[in-house]
PDB file of N, CA and C in Angstrom:
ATOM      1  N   UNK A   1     -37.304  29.550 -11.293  1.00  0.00           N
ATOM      2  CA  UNK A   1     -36.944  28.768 -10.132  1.00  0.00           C
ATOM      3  C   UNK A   1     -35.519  28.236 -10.255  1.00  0.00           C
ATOM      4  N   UNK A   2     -35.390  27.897 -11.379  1.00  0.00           N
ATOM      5  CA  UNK A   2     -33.434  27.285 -11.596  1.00  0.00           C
ATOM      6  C   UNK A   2     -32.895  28.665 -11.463  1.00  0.00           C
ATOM      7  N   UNK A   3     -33.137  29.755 -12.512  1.00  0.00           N
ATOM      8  CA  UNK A   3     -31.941  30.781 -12.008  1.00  0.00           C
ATOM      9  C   UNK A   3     -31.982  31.149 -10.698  1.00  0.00           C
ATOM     10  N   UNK A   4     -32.874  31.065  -9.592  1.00  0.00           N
ATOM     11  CA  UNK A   4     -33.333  31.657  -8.285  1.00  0.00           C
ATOM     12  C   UNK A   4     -31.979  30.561  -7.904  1.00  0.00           C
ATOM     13  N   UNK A   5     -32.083  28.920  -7.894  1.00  0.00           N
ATOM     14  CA  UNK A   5     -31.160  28.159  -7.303  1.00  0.00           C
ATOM     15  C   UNK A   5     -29.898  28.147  -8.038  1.00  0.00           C
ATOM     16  N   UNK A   6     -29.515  28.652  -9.112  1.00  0.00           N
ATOM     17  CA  UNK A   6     -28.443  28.387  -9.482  1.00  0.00           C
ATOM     18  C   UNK A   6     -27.673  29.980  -8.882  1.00  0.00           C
ATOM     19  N   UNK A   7     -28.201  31.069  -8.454  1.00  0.00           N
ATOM     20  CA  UNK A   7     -27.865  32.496  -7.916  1.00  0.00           C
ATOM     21  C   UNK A   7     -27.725  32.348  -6.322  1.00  0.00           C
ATOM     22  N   UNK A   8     -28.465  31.568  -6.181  1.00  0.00           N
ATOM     23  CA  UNK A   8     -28.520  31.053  -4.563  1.00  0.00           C
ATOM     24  C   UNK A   8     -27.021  29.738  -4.314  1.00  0.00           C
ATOM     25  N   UNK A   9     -26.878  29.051  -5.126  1.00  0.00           N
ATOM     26  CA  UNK A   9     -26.016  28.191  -5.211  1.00  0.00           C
ATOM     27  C   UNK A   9     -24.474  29.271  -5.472  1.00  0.00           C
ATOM     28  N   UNK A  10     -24.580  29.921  -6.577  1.00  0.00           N
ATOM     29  CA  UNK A  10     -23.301  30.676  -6.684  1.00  0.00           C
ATOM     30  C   UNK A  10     -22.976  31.920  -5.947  1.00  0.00           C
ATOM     31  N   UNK A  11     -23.814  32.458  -4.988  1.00  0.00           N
ATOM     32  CA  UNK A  11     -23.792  33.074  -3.841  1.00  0.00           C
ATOM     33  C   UNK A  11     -23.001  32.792  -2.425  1.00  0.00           C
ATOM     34  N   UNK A  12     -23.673  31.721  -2.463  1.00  0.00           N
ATOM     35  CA  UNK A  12     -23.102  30.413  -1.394  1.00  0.00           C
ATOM     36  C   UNK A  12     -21.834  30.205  -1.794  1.00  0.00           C
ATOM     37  N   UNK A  13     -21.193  29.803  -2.817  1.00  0.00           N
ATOM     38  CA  UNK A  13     -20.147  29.590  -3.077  1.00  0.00           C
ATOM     39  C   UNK A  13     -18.934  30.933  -2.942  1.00  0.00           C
ATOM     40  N   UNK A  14     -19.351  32.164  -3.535  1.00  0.00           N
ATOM     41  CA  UNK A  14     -18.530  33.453  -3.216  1.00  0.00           C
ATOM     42  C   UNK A  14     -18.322  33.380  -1.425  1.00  0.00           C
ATOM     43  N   UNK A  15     -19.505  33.397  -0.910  1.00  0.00           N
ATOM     44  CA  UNK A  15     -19.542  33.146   0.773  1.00  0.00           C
ATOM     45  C   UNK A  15     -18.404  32.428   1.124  1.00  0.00           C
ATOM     46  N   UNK A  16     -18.636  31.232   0.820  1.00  0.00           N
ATOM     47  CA  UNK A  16     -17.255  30.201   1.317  1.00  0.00           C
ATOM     48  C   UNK A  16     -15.935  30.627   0.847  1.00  0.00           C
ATOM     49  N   UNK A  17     -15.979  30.941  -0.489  1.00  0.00           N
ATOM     50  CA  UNK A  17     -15.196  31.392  -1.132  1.00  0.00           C
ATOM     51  C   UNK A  17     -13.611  32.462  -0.371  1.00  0.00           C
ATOM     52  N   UNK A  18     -14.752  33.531   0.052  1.00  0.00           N
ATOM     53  CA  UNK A  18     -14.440  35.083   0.681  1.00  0.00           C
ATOM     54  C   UNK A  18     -13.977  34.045   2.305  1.00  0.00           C
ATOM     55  N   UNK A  19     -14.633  33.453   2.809  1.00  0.00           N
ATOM     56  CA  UNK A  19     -14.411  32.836   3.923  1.00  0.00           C
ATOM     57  C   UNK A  19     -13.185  32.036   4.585  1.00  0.00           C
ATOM     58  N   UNK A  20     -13.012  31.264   2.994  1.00  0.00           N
ATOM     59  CA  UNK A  20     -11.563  30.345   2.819  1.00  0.00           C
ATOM     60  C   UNK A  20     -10.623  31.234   2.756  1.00  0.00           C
ATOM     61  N   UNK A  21     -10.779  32.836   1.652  1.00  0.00           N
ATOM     62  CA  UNK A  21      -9.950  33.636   1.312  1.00  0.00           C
ATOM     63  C   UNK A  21      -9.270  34.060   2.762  1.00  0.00           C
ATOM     64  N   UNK A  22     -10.018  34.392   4.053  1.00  0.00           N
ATOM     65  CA  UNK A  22     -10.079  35.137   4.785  1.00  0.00           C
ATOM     66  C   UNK A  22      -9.078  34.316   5.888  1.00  0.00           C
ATOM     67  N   UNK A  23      -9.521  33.128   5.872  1.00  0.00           N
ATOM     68  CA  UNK A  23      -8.757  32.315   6.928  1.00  0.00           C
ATOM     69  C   UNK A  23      -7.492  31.974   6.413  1.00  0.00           C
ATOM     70  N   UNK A  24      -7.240  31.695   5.089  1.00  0.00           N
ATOM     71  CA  UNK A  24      -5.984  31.561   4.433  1.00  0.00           C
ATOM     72  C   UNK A  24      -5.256  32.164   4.815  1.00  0.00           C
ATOM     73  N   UNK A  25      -5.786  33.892   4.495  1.00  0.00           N
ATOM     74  CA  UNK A  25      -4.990  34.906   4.694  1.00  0.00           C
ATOM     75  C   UNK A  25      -4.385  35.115   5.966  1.00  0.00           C
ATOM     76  N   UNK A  26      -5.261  34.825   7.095  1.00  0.00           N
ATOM     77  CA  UNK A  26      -4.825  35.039   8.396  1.00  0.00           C
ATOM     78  C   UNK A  26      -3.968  33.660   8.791  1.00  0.00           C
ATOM     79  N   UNK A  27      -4.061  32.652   8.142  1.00  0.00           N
ATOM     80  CA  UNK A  27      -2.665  31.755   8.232  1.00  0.00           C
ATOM     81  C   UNK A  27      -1.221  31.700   7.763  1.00  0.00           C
ATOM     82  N   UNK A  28      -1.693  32.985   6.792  1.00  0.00           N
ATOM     83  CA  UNK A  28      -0.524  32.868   6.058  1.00  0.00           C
ATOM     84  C   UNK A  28       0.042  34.520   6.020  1.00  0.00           C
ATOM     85  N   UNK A  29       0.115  35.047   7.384  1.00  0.00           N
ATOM     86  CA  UNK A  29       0.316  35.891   7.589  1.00  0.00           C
ATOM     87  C   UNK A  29       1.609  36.165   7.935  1.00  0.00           C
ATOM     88  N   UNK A  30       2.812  35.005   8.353  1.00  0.00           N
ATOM     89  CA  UNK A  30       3.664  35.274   9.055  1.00  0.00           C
ATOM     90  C   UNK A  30       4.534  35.146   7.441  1.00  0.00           C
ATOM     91  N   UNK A  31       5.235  35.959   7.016  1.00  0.00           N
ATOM     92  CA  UNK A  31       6.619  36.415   6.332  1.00  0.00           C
ATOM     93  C   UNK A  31       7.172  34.837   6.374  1.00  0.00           C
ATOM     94  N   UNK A  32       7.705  34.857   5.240  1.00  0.00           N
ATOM     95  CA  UNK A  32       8.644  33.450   5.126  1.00  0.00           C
ATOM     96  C   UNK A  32       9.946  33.521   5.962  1.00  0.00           C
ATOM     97  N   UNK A  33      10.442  34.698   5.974  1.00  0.00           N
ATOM     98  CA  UNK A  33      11.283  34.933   6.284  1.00  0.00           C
ATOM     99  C   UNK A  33      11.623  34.971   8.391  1.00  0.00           C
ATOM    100  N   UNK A  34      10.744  35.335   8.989  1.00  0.00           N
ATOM    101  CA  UNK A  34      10.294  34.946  10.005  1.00  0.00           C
ATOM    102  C   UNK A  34       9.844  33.260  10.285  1.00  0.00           C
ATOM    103  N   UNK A  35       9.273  32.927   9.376  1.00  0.00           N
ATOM    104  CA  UNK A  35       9.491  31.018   9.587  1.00  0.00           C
ATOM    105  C   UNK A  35      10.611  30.815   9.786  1.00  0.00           C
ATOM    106  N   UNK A  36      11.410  30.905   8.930  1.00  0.00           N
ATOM    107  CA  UNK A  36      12.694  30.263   8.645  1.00  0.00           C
ATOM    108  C   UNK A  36      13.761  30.562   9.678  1.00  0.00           C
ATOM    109  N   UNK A  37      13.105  32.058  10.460  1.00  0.00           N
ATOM    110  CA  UNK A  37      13.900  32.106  11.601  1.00  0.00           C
ATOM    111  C   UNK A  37      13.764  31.547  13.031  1.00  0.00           C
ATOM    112  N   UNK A  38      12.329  31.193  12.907  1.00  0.00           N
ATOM    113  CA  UNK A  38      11.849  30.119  13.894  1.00  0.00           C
ATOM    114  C   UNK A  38      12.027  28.887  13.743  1.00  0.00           C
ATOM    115  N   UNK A  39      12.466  28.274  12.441  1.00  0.00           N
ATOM    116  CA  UNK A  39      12.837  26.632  12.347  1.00  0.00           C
ATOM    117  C   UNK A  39      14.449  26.786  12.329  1.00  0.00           C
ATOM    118  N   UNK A  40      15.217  27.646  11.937  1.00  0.00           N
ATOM    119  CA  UNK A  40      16.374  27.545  12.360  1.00  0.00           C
ATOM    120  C   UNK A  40      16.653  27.810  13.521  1.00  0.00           C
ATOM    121  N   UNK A  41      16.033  28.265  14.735  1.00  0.00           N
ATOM    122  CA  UNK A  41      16.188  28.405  16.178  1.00  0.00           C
ATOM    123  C   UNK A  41      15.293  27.224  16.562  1.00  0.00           C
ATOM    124  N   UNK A  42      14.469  26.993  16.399  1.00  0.00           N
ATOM    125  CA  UNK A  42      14.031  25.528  16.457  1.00  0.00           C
ATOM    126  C   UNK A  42      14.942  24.071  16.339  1.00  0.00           C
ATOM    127  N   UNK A  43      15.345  24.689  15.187  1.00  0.00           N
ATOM    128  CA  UNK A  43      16.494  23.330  15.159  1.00  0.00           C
ATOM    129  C   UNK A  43      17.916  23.478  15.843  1.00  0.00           C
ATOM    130  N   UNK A  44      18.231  24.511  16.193  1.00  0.00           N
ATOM    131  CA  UNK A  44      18.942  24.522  16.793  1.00  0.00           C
ATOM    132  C   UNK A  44      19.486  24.402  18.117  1.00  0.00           C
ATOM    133  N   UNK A  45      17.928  24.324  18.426  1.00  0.00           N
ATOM    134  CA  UNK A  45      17.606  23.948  19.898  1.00  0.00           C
ATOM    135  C   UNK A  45      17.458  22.362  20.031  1.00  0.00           C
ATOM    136  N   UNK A  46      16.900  21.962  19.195  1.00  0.00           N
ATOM    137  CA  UNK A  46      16.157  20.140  19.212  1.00  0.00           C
ATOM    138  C   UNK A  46      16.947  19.101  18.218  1.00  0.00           C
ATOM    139  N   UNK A  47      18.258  20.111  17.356  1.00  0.00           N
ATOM    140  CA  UNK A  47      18.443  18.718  16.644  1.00  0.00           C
ATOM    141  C   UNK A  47      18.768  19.587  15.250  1.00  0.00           C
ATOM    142  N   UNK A  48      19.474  18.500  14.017  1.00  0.00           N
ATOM    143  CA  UNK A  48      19.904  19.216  12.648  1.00  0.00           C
ATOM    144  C   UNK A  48      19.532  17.834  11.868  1.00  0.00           C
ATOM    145  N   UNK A  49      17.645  17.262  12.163  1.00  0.00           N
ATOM    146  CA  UNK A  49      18.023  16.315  11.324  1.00  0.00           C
ATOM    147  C   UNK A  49      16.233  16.401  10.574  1.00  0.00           C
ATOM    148  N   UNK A  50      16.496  15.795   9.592  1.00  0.00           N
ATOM    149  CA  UNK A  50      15.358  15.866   8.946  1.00  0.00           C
ATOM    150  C   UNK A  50      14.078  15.875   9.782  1.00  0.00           C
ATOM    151  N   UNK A  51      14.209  14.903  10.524  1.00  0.00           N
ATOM    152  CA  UNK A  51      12.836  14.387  11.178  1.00  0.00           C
ATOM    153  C   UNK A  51      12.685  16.043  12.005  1.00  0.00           C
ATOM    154  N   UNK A  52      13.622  16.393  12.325  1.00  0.00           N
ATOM    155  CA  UNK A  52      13.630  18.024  13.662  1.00  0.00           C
ATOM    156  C   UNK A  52      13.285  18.494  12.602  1.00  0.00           C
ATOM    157  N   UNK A  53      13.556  19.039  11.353  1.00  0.00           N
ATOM    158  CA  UNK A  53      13.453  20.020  10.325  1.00  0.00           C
ATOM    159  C   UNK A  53      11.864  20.423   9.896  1.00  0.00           C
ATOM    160  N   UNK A  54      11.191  18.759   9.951  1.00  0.00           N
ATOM    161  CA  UNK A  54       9.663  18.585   9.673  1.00  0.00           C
ATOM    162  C   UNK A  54       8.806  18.948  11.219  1.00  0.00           C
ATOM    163  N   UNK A  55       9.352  18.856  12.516  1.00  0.00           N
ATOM    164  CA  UNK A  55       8.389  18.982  13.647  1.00  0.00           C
ATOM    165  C   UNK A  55       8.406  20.840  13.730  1.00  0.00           C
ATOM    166  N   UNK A  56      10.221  21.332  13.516  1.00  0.00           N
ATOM    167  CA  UNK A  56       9.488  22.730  13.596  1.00  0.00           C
ATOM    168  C   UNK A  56       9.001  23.856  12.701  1.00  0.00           C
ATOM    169  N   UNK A  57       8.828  22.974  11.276  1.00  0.00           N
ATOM    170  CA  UNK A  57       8.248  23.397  10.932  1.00  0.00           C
ATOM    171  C   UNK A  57       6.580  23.484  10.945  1.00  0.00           C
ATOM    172  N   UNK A  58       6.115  22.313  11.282  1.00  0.00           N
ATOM    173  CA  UNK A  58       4.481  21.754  11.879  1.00  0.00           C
ATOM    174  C   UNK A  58       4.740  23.072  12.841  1.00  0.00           C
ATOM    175  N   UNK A  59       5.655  23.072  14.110  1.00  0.00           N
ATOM    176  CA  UNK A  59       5.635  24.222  15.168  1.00  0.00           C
ATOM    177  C   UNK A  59       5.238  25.555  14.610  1.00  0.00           C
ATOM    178  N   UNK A  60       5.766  26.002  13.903  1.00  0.00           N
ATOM    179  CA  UNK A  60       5.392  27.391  13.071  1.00  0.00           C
ATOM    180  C   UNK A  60       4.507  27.299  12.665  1.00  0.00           C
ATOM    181  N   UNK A  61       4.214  26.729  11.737  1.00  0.00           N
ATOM    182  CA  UNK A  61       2.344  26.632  11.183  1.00  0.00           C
ATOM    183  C   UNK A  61       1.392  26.676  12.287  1.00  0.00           C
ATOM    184  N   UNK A  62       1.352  25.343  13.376  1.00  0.00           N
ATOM    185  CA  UNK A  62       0.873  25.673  14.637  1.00  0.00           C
ATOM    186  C   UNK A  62       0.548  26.910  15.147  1.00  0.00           C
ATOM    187  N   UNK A  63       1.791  27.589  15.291  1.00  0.00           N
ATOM    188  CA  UNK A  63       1.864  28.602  16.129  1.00  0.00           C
ATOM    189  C   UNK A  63       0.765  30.233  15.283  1.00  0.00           C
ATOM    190  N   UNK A  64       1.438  29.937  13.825  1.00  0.00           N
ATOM    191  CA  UNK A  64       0.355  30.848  13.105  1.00  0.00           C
ATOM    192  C   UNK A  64      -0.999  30.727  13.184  1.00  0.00           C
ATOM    193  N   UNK A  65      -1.466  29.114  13.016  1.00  0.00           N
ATOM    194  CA  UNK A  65      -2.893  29.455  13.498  1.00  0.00           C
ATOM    195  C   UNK A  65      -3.667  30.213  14.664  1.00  0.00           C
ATOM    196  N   UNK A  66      -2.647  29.858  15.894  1.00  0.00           N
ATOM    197  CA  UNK A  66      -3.047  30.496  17.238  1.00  0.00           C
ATOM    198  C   UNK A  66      -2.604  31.824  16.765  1.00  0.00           C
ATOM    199  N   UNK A  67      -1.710  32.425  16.903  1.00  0.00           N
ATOM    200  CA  UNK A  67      -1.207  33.401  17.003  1.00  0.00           C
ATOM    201  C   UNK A  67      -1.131  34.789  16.144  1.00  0.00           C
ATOM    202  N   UNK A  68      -1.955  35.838  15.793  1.00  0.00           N
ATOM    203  CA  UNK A  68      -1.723  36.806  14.579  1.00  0.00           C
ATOM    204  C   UNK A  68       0.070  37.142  14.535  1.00  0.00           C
ATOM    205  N   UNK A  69       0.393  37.154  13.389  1.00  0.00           N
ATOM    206  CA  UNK A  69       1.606  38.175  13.128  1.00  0.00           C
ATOM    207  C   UNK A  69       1.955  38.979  13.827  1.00  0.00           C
ATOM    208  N   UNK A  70       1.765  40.185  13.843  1.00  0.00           N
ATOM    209  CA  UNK A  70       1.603  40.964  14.929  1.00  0.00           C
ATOM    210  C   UNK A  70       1.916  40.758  16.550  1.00  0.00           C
ATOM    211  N   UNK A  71       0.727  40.091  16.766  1.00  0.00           N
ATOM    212  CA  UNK A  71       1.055  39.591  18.416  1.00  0.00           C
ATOM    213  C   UNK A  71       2.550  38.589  18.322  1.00  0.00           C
ATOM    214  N   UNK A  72       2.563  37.786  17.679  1.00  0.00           N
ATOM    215  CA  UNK A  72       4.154  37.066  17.550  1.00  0.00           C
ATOM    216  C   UNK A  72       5.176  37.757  17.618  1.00  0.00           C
ATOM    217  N   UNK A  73       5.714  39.225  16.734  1.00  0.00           N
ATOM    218  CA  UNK A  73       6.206  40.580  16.651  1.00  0.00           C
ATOM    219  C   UNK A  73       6.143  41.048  18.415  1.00  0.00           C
ATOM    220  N   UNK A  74       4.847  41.349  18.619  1.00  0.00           N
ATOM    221  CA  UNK A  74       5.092  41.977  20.006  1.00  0.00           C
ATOM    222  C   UNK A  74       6.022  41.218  20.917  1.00  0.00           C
ATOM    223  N   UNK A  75       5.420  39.612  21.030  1.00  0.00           N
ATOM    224  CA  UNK A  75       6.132  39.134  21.824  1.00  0.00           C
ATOM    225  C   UNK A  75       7.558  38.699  21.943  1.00  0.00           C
ATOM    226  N   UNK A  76       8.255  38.597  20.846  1.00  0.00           N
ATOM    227  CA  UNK A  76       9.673  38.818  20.227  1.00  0.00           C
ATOM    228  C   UNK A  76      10.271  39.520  20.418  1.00  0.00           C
ATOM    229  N   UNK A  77       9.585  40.772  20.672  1.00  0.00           N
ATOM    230  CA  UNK A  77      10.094  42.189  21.033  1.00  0.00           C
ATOM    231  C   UNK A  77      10.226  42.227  22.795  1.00  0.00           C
ATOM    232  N   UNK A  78       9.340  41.741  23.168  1.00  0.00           N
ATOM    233  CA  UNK A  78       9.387  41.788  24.108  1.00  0.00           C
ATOM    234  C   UNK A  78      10.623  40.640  25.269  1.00  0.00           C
ATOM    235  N   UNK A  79      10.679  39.562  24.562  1.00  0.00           N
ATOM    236  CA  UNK A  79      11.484  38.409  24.825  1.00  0.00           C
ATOM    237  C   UNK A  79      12.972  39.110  24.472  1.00  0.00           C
ATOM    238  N   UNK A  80      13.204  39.828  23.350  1.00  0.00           N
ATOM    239  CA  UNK A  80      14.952  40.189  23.084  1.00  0.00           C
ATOM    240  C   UNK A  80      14.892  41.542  23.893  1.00  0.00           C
ATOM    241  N   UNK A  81      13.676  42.053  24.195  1.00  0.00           N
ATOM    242  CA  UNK A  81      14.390  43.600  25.315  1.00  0.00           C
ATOM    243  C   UNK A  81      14.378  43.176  26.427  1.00  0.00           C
ATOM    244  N   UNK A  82      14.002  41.966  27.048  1.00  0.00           N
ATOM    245  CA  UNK A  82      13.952  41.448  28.378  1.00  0.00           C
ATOM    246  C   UNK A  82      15.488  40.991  28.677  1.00  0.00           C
ATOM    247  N   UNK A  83      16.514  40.406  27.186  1.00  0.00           N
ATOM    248  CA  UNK A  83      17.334  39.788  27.143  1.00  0.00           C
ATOM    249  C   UNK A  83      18.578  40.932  27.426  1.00  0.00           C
ATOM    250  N   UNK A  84      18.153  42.501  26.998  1.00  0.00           N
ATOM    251  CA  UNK A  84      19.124  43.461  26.743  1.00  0.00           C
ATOM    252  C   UNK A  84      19.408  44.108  28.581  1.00  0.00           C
ATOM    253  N   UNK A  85      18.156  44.003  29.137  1.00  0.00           N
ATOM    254  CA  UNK A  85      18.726  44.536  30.603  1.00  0.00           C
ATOM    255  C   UNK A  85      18.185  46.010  30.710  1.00  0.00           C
ATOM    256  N   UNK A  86      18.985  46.807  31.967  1.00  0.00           N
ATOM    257  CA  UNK A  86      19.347  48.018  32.301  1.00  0.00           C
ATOM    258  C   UNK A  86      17.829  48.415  32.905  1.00  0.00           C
ATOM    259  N   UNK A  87      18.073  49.396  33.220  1.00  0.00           N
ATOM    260  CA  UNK A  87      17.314  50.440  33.558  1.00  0.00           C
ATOM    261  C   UNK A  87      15.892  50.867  33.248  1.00  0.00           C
ATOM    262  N   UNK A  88      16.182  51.054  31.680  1.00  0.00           N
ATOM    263  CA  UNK A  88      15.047  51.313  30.901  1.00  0.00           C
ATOM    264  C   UNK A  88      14.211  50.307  30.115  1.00  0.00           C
ATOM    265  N   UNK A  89      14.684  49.061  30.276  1.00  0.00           N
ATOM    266  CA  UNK A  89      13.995  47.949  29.978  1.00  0.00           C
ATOM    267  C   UNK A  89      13.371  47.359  31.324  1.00  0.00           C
ATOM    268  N   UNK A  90      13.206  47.524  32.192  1.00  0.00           N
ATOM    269  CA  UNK A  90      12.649  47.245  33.116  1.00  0.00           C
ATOM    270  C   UNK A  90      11.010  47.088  32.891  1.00  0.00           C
ATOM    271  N   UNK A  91      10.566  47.835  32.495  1.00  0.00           N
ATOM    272  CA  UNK A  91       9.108  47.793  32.196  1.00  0.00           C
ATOM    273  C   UNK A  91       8.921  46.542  31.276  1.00  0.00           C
ATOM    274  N   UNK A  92       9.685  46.266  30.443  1.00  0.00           N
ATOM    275  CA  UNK A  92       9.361  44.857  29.738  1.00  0.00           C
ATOM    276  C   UNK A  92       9.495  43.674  30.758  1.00  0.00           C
ATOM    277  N   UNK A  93      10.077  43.728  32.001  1.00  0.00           N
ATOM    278  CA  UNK A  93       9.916  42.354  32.736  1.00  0.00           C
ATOM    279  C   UNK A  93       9.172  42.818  33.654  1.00  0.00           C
ATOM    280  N   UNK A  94       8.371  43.512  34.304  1.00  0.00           N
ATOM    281  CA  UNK A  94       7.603  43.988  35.200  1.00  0.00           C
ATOM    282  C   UNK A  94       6.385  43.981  34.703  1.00  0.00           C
ATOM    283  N   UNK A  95       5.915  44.898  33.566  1.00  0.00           N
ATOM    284  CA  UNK A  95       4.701  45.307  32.960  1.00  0.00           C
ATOM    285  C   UNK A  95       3.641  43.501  32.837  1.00  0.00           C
ATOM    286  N   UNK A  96       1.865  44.033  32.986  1.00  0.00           N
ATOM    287  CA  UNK A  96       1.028  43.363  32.690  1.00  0.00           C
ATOM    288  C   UNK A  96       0.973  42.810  31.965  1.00  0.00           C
ATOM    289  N   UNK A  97       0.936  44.086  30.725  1.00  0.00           N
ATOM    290  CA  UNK A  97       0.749  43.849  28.965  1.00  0.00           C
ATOM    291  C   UNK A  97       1.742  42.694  28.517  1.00  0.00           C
ATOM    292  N   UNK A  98       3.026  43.147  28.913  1.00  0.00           N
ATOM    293  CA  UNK A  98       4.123  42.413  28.431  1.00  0.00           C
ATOM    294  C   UNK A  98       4.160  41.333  28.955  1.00  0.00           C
ATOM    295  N   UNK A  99       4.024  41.141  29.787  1.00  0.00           N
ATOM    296  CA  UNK A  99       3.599  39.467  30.310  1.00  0.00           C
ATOM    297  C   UNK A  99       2.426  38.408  29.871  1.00  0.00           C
ATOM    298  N   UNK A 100       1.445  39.129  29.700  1.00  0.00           N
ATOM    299  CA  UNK A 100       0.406  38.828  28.844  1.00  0.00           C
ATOM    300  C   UNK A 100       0.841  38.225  27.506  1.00  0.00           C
ATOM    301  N   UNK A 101       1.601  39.342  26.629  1.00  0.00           N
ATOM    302  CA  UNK A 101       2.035  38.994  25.248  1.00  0.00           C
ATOM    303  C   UNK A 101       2.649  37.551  25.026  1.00  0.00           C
ATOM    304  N   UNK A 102       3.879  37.884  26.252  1.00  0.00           N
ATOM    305  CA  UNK A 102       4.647  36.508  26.274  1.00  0.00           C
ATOM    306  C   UNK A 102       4.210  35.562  26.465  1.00  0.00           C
ATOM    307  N   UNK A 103       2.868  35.306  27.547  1.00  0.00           N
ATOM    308  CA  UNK A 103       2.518  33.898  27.886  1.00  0.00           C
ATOM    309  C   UNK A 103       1.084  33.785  26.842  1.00  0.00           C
ATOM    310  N   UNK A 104       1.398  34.791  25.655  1.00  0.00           N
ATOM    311  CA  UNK A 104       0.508  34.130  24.789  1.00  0.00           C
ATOM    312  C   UNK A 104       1.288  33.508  23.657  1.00  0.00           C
ATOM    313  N   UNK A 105       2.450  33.704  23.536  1.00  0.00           N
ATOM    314  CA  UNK A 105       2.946  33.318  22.677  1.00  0.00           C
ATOM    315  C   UNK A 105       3.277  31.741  23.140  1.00  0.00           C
ATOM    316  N   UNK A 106       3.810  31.561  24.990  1.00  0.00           N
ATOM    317  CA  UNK A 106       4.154  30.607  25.068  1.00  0.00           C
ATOM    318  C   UNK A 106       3.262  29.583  25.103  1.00  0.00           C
ATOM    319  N   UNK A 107       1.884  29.869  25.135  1.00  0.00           N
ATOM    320  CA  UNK A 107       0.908  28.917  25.371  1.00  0.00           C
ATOM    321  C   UNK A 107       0.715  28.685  23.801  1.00  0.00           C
ATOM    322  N   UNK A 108       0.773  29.030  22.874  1.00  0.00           N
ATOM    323  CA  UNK A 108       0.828  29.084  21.329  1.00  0.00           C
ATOM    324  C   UNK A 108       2.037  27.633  20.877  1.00  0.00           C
ATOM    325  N   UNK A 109       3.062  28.610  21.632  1.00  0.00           N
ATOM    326  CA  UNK A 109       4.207  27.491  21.473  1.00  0.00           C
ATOM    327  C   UNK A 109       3.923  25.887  22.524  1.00  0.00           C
ATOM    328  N   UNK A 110       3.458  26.419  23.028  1.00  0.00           N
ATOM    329  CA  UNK A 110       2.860  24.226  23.972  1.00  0.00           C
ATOM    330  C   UNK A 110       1.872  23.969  23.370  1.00  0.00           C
ATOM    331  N   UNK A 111       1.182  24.460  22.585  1.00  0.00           N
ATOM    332  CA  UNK A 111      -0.016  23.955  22.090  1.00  0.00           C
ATOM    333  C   UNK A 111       0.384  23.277  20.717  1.00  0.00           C
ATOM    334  N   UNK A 112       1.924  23.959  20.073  1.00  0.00           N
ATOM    335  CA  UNK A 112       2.217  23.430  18.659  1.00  0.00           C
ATOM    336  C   UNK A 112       3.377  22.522  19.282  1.00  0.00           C
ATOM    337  N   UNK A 113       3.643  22.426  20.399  1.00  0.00           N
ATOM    338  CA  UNK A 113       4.885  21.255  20.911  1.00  0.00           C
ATOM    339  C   UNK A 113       4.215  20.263  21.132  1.00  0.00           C
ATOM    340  N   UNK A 114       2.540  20.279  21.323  1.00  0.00           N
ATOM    341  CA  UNK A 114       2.068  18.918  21.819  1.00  0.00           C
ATOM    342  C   UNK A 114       1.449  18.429  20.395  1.00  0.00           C
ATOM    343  N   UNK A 115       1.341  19.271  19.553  1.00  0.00           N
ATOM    344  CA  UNK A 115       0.888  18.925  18.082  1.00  0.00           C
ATOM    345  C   UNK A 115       1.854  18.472  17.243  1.00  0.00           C
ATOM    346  N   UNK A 116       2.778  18.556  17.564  1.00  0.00           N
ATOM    347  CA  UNK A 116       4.083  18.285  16.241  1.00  0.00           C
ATOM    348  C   UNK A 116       5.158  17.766  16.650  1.00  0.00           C
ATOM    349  N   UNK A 117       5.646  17.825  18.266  1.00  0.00           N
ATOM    350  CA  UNK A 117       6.564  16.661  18.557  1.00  0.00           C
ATOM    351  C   UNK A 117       6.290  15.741  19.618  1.00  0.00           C
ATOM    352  N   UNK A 118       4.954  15.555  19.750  1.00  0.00           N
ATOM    353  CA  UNK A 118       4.695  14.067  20.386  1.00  0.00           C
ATOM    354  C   UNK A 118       3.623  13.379  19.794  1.00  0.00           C
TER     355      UNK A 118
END
């Protein structure tokens, strides 16, 4: 009966374990290097001072929880070919998908603006 609960107890624990592993992972999905390019456009938008330095960074973390890697990528992509113009970018300001992407990112981004700078 103890080894039954102590196998049942350390079972449970791998469970949570694999579980914590899993959500970690998907928080900590975005490249450092991609943070750092969102808190330096962050701050460069709101300010060069400590207190700005700490809200966009809360913003990025924010935004990783909502947001996979990936979909952040799409919508980036989609935001700097909207910025380039012409002809053949047209489908990035017209298209469903691409509109979709963007107003998931931006609802990502108001959801970590109401979490971290007010």
């Amino acid at each position: 009966m103890i080894r039954l609960a102590t196998a049942l107890l350390l079972l449970a624990g791998a469970v949570q374990s694999a579980s914590a592993q899993g959500v970690a992972e998907r928080l900590n999905d975005y490249p450092t290097e991609a943070r750092a390019d969102y808190v330096f456009g962050c701050m460069a938008a709101n300010g060069q001072s400590r207190d700005v330095l700490r809200k966009c960074s809360c913003s990025i973390d924010e935004i990783a929880t909502i947001l996979p890697y990936d979909k952040y990528v799409e919508a980036e992509t989609v935001l700097s070919m909207r910025l380039t113009g012409g002809e053949r970018m047209a489908i990035f300001n017209s298209s469903v998908a691409a509109n979709t992407i963007v107003a998931d990112l931006r609802r990502a981004q108001a959801e970590a603006e109401v979490v971290c700078f007010f």
